[in-house]
Protein backbone atom coordinates (compact mmCIF):
# COMPACT_ATOMS: atom_id res chain seq x y z
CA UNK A 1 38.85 105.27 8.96
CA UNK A 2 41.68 103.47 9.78
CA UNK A 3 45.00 104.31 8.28
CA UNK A 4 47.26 101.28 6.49
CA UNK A 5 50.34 100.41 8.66
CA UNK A 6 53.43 102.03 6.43
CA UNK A 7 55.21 97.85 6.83
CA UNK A 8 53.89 94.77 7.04
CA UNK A 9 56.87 93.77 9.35
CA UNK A 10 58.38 95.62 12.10
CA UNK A 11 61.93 94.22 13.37
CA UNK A 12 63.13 95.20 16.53
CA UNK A 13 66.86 94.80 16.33
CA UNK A 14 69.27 93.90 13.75
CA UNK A 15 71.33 90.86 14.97
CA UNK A 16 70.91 87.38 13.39
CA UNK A 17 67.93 86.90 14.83
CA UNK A 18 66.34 89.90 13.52
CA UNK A 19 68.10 90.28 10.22
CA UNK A 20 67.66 86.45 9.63
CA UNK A 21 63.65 87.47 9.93
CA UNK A 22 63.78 90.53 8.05
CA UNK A 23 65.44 88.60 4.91
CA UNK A 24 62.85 86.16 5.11
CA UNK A 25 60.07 88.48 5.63
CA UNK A 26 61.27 90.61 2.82
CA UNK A 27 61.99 87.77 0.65
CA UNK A 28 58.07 86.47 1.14
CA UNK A 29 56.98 90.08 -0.20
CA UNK A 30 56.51 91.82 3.31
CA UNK A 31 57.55 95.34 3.05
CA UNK A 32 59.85 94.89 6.13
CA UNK A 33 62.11 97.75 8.25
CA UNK A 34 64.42 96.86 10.83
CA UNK A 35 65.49 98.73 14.08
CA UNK A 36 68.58 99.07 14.67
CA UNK A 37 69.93 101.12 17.57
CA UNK A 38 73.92 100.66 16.67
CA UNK A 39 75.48 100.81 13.51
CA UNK A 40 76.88 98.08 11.21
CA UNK A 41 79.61 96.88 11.30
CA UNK A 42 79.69 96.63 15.17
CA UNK A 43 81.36 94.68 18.03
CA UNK A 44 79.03 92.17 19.68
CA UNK A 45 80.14 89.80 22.82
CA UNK A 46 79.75 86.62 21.31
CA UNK A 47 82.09 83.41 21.24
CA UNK A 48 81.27 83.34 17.59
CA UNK A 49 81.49 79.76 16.90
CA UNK A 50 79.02 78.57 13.87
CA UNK A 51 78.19 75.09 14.98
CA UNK A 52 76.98 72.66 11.90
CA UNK A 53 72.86 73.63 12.27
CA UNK A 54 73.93 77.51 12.22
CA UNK A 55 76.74 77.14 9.14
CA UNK A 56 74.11 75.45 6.84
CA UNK A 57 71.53 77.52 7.42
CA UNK A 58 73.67 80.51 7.05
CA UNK A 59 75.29 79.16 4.14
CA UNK A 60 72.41 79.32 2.23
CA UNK A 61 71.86 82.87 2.57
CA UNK A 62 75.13 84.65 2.94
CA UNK A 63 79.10 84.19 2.42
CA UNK A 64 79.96 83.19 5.63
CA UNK A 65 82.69 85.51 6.91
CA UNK A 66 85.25 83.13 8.31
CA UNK A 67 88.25 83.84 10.05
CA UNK A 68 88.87 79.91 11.60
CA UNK A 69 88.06 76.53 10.73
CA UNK A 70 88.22 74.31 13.73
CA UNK A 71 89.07 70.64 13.33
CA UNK A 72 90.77 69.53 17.03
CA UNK A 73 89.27 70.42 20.56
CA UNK A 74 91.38 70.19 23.82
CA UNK A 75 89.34 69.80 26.94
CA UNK A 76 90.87 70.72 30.30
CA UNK A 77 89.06 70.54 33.48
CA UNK A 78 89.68 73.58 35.95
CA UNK A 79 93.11 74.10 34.02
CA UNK A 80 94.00 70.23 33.97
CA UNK A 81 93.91 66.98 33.26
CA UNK A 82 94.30 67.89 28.92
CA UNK A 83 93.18 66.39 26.58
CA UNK A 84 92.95 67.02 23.11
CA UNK A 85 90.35 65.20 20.26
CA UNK A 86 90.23 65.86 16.40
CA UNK A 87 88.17 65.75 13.75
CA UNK A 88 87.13 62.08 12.84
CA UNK A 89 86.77 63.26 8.69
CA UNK A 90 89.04 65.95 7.10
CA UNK A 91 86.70 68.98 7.37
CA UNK A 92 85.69 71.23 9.87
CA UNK A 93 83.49 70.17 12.91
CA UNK A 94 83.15 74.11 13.85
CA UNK A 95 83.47 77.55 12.08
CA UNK A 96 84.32 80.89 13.79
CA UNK A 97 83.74 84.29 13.14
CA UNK A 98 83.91 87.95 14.77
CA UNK A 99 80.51 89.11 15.39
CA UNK A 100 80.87 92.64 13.37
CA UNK A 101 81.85 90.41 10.47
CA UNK A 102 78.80 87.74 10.63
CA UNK A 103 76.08 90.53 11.52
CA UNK A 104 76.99 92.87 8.66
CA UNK A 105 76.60 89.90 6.19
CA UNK A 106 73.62 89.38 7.46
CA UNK A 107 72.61 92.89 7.08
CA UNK A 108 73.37 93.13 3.57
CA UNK A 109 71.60 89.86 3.00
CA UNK A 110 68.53 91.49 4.61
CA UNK A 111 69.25 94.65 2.21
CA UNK A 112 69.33 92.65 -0.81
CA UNK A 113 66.22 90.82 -0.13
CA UNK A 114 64.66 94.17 0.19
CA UNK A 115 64.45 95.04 3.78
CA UNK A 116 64.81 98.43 4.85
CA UNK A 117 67.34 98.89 7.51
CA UNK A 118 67.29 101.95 10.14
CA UNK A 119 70.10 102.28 12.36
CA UNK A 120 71.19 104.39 14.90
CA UNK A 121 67.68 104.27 15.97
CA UNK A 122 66.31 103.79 19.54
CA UNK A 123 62.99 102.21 20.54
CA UNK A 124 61.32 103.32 23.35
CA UNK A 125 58.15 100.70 23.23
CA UNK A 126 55.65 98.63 21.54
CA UNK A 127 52.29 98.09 21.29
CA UNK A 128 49.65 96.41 18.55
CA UNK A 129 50.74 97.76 15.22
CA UNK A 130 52.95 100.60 16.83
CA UNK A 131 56.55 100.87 17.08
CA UNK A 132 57.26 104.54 18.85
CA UNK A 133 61.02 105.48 19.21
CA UNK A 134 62.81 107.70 21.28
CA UNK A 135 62.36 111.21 19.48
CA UNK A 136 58.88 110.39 19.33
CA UNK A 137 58.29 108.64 15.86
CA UNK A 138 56.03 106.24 15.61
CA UNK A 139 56.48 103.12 12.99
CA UNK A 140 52.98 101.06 12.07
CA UNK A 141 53.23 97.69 10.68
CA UNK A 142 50.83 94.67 11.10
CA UNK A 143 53.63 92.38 13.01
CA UNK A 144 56.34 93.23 15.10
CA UNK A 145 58.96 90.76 15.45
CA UNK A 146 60.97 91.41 18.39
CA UNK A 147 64.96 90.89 18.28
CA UNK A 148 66.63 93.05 21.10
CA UNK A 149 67.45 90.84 23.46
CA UNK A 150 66.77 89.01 26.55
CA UNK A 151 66.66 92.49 28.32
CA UNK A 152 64.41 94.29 25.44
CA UNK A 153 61.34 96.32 24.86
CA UNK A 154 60.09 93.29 23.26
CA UNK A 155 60.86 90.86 25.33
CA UNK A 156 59.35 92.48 28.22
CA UNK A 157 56.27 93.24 26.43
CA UNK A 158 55.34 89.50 25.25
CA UNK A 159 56.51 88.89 29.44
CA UNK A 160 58.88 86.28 28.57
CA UNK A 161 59.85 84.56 31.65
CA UNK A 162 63.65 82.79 32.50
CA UNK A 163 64.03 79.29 33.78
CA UNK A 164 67.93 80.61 33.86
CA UNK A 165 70.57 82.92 33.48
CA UNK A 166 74.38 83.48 33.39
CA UNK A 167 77.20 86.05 33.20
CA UNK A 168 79.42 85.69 30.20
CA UNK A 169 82.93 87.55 30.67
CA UNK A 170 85.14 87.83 27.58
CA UNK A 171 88.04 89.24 26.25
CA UNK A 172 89.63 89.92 22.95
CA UNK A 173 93.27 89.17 22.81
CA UNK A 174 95.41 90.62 20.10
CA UNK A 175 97.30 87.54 19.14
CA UNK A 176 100.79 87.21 18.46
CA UNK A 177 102.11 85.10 15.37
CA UNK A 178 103.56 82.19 17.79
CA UNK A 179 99.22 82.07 19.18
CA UNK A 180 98.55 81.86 15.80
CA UNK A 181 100.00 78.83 15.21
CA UNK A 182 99.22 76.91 18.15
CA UNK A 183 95.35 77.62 18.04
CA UNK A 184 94.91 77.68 14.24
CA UNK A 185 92.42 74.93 13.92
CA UNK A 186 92.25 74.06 17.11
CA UNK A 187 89.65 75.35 20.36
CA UNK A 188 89.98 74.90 23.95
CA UNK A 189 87.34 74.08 26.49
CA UNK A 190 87.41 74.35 30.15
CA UNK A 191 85.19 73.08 32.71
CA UNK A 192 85.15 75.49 36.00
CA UNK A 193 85.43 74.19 39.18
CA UNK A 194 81.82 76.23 40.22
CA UNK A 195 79.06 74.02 38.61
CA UNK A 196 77.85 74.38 35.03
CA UNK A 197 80.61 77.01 34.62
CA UNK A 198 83.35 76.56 31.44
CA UNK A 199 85.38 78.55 29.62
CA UNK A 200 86.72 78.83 26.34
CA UNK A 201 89.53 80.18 23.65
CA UNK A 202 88.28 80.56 20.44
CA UNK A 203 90.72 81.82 17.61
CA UNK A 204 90.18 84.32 15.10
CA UNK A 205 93.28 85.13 13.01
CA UNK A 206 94.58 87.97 14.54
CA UNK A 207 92.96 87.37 17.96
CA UNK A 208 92.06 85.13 20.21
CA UNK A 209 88.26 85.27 21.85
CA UNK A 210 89.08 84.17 25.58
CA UNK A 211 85.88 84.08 28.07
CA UNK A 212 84.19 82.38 30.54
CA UNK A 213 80.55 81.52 31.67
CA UNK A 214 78.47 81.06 35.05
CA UNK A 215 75.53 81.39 36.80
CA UNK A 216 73.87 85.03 37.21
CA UNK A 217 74.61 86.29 41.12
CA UNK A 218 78.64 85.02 40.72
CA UNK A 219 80.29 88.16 39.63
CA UNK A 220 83.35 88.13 41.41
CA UNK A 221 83.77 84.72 41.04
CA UNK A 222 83.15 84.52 37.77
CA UNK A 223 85.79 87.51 36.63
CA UNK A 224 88.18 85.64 38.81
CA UNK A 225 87.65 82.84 36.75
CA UNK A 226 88.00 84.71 33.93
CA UNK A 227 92.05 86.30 35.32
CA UNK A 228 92.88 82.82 36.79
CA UNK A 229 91.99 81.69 32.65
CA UNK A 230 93.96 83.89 30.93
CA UNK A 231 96.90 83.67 33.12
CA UNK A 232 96.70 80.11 33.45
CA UNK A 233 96.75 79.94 29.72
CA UNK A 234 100.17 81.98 29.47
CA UNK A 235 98.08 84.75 27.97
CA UNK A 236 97.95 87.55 30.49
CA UNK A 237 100.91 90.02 29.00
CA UNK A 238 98.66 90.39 25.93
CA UNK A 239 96.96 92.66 24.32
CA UNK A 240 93.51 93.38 25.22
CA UNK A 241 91.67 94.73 22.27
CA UNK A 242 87.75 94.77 24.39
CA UNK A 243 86.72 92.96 26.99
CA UNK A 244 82.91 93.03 27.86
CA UNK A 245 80.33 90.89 29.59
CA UNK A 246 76.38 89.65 29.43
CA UNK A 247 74.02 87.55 30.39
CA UNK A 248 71.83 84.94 28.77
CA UNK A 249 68.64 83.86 29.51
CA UNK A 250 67.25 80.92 28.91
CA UNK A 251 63.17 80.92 28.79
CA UNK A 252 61.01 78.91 30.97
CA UNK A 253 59.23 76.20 28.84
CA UNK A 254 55.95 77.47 29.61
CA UNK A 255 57.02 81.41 28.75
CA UNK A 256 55.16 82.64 25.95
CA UNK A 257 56.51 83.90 22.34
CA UNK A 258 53.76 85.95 21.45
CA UNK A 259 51.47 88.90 22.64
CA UNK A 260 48.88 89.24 20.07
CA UNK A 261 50.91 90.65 16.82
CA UNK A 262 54.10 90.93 18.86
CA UNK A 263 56.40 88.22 18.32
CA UNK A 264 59.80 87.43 20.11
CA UNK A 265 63.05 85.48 18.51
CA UNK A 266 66.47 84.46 19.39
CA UNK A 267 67.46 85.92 22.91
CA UNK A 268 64.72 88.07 22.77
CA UNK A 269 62.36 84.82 23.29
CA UNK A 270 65.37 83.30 26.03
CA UNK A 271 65.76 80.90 22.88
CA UNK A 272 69.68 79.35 23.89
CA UNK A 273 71.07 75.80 24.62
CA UNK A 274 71.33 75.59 28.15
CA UNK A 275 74.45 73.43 28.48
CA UNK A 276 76.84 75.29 25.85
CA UNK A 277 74.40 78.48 26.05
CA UNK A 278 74.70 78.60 22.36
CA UNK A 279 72.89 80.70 21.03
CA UNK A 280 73.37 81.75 16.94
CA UNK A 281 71.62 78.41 15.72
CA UNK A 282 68.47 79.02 17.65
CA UNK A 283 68.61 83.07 16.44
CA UNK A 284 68.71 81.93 12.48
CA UNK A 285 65.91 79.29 12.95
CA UNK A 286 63.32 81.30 15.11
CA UNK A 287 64.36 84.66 12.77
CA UNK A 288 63.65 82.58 9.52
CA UNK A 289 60.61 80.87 11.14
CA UNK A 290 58.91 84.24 12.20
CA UNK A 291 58.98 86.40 9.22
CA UNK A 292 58.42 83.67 6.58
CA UNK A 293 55.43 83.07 8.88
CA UNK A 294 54.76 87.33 9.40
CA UNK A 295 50.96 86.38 8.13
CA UNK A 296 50.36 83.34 10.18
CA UNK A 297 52.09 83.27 13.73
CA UNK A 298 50.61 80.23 15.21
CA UNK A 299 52.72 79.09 12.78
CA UNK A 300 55.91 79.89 14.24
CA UNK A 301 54.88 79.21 17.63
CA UNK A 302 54.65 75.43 16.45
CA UNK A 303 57.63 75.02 14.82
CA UNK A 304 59.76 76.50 18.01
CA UNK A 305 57.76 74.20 20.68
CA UNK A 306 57.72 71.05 18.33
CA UNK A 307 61.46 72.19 17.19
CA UNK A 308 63.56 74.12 19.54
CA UNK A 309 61.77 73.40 23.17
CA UNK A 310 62.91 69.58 23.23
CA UNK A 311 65.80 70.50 22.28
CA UNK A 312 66.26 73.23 25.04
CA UNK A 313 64.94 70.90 27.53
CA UNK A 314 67.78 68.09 26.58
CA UNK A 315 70.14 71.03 27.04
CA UNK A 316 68.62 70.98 30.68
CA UNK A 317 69.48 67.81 31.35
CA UNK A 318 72.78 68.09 30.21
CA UNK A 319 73.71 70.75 32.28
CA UNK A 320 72.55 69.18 35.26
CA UNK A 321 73.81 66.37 35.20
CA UNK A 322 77.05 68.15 33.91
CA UNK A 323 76.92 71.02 37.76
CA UNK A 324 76.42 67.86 39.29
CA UNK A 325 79.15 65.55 37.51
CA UNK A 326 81.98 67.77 35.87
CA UNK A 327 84.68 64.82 36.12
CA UNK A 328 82.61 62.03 34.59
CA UNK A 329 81.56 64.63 31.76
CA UNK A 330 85.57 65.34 30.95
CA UNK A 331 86.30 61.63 30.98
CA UNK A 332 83.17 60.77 28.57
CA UNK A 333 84.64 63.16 26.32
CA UNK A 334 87.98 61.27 26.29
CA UNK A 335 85.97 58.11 25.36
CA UNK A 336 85.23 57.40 21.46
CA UNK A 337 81.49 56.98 21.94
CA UNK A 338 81.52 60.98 24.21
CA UNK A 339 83.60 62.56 21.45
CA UNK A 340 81.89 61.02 18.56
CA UNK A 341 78.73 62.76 20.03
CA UNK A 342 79.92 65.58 21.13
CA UNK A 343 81.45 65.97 17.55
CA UNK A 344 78.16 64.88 15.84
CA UNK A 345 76.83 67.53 17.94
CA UNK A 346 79.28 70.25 16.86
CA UNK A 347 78.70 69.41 13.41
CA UNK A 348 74.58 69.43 13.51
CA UNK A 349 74.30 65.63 12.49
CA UNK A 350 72.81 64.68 16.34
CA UNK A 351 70.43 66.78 17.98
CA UNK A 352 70.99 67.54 21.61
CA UNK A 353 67.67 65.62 22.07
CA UNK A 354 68.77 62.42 19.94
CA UNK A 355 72.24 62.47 22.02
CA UNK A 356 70.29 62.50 25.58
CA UNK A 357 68.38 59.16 24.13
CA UNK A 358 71.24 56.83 23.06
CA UNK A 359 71.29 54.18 25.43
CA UNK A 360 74.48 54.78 27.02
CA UNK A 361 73.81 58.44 27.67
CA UNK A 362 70.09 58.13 28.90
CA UNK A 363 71.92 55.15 31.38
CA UNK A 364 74.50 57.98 32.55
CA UNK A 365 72.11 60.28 33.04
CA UNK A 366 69.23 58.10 35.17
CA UNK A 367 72.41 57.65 37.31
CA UNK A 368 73.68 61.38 37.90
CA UNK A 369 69.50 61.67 38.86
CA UNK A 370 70.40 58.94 41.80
């Protein structure tokens, strides 16, 4: 005879993605656990920006833990030629928060749904129905939803394959109350002189989130990019509270999200806009998506490929095009029609896929093909 699996949902990891699938797991009447090899709160490298798609959806689940409301955006391009663009209506085209503040909301969220939440607990693989950690345990449950990351268990396991990756460098500044006033409200974007590369200052109250992204194989270039940033910036005597680095992965179109009653989400699945290489919108949607649909899996599958893949594949475009033509992307930004969409973007009112088929966009980008 066959014993019952203890849960009907097994979550690997407890970040958005994984928490955002245990509260809806839990809240359709799985008995759900979650994984969860830190402790919350903790630090995560993460910009933390909340663009519109991520804020409503978290909005109707949690308190969102803000610590900035953005409403103005300067663009530079490799430290130069500034520019900076505001909000076109009085509220907030971007939120920000710190990463130990966002997960543990989401955590109690989980909690209060009724998901059970193990942490400081290390998984050492998968398989059908079996979750076996490190000290030998082993966890049963009909589904496993996997949430640990591009460089997981679970992620290995389903073999999710990577049309691309890139090494994120960041560091936490402890800001001073003059920073504080000149970047309340306000970001900064740079784009690098190495294609598809930017960089970025995100404010957070008392600190100031300062990093910089590339392509994977470009380490010293990239934490050169990173020093030349900061100093650049007139932010080099401060503080540095952390500083840490990773990559994202961005799956290959064809990679698959499931292995039988294994399922992958967020960066576990390489589910990330490839131009911005955001990342939190796509963890809340493919989280929620999964465990509402813990009996029926298909299910989710469908929603991400008829949902998230064309928008993942505009994202592609878009950072072409951008590797290929930094200059013309900076001075479409300065234009009304680039920083309307851009903003539209920010504020989840235009899909990346709707932006890539305006007219004037598709034009620009049949050119940068030429």
């Amino acid at each position: 005879m066959i014993a019952e699996p203890a849960w009907d949902v097994a979550v690997v990891g407890g970040g958005p993605a994984g928490l955002s699938a245990a509260r809806a797991a839990a809240a359709a009447g799985a008995r759900t656990i979650v994984l969860e090899r830190a402790e919350h709160p903790r630090y995560k490298t993460c910009g933390g920006g909340l663009i519109g798609t991520s804020l409503a959806h978290a909005a109707e689940h949690i308190d969102v833990p803000a610590r900035d409301r953005i409403t103005a955006l300067t663009f530079t391009r490799d430290g130069r030629h500034t520019f900076t663009r505001r909000a076109a209506e009085p509220s907030p085209f971007l939120t920000l928060v710190r990463r130990d503040d966002f997960d543990h909301a989401w955590y109690s969220a989980a909690v209060t749904a009724g998901a059970v939440v193990r942490q400081n607990c290390q998984v050492r693989s998968v398989d059908q129905g079996v979750v076996t950690l490190t000290d030998g345990e082993q966890i049963t449950a009909r589904v496993i939803i996997g949430a640990d990351g591009s460089a997981g268990i679970t992620s290995r396991y389903v073999g999710v394959t990577f049309a691309q990756q890139d090494l994120g460098l960041e560091v936490e500044l402890a800001a001073t109350p003059a920073d504080r006033t000149t970047w309340n409200g306000r970001v900064l974007l740079d784009w690098g002189s190495f294609p598809g590369s930017y960089g970025w200052v995100f404010p957070k109250e008392d600190e100031l989130t300062v990093g910089v992204i590339m392509a994977k194989g470009n380490g010293a270039a990239t934490k050169q990019y990173l020093a030349d940033f900061v100093k650049h910036l007139g932010l080099a005597d401060r503080e540095v509270v952390r500083d840490s680095g990773h990559l994202t992965r961005c799956r290959r179109a064809d990679s698959p999200l499931r292995r039988g009653q294994v399922v992958v989400v967020g960066d576990a699945a390489g589910l990330l806009e490839p131009w911005t290489r955001e990342g939190i919108s796509y963890a809340l949607r493919s989280g929620d998506w999964a465990g509402a649909n813990w009996k029926t899996l298909p299910a989710y599958e469908h929603r991400v490929t008829a949902e998230l893949a064309p928008e993942m594949s505009a994202g592609s475009r878009m950072l072409a095009a951008f590797s290929r033509y930094p200059r013309i992307v900076h001075a479409a930004m300065a234009t009304p029609l680039g920083w309307r969409a851009f903003e539209s973007f920010c504020r989840g009112n235009l899909s990346m896929a709707s932006v890539i088929e305006r007219p004037s966009i598709r034009a620009l980008l049949t050119l940068f093909r030429a």
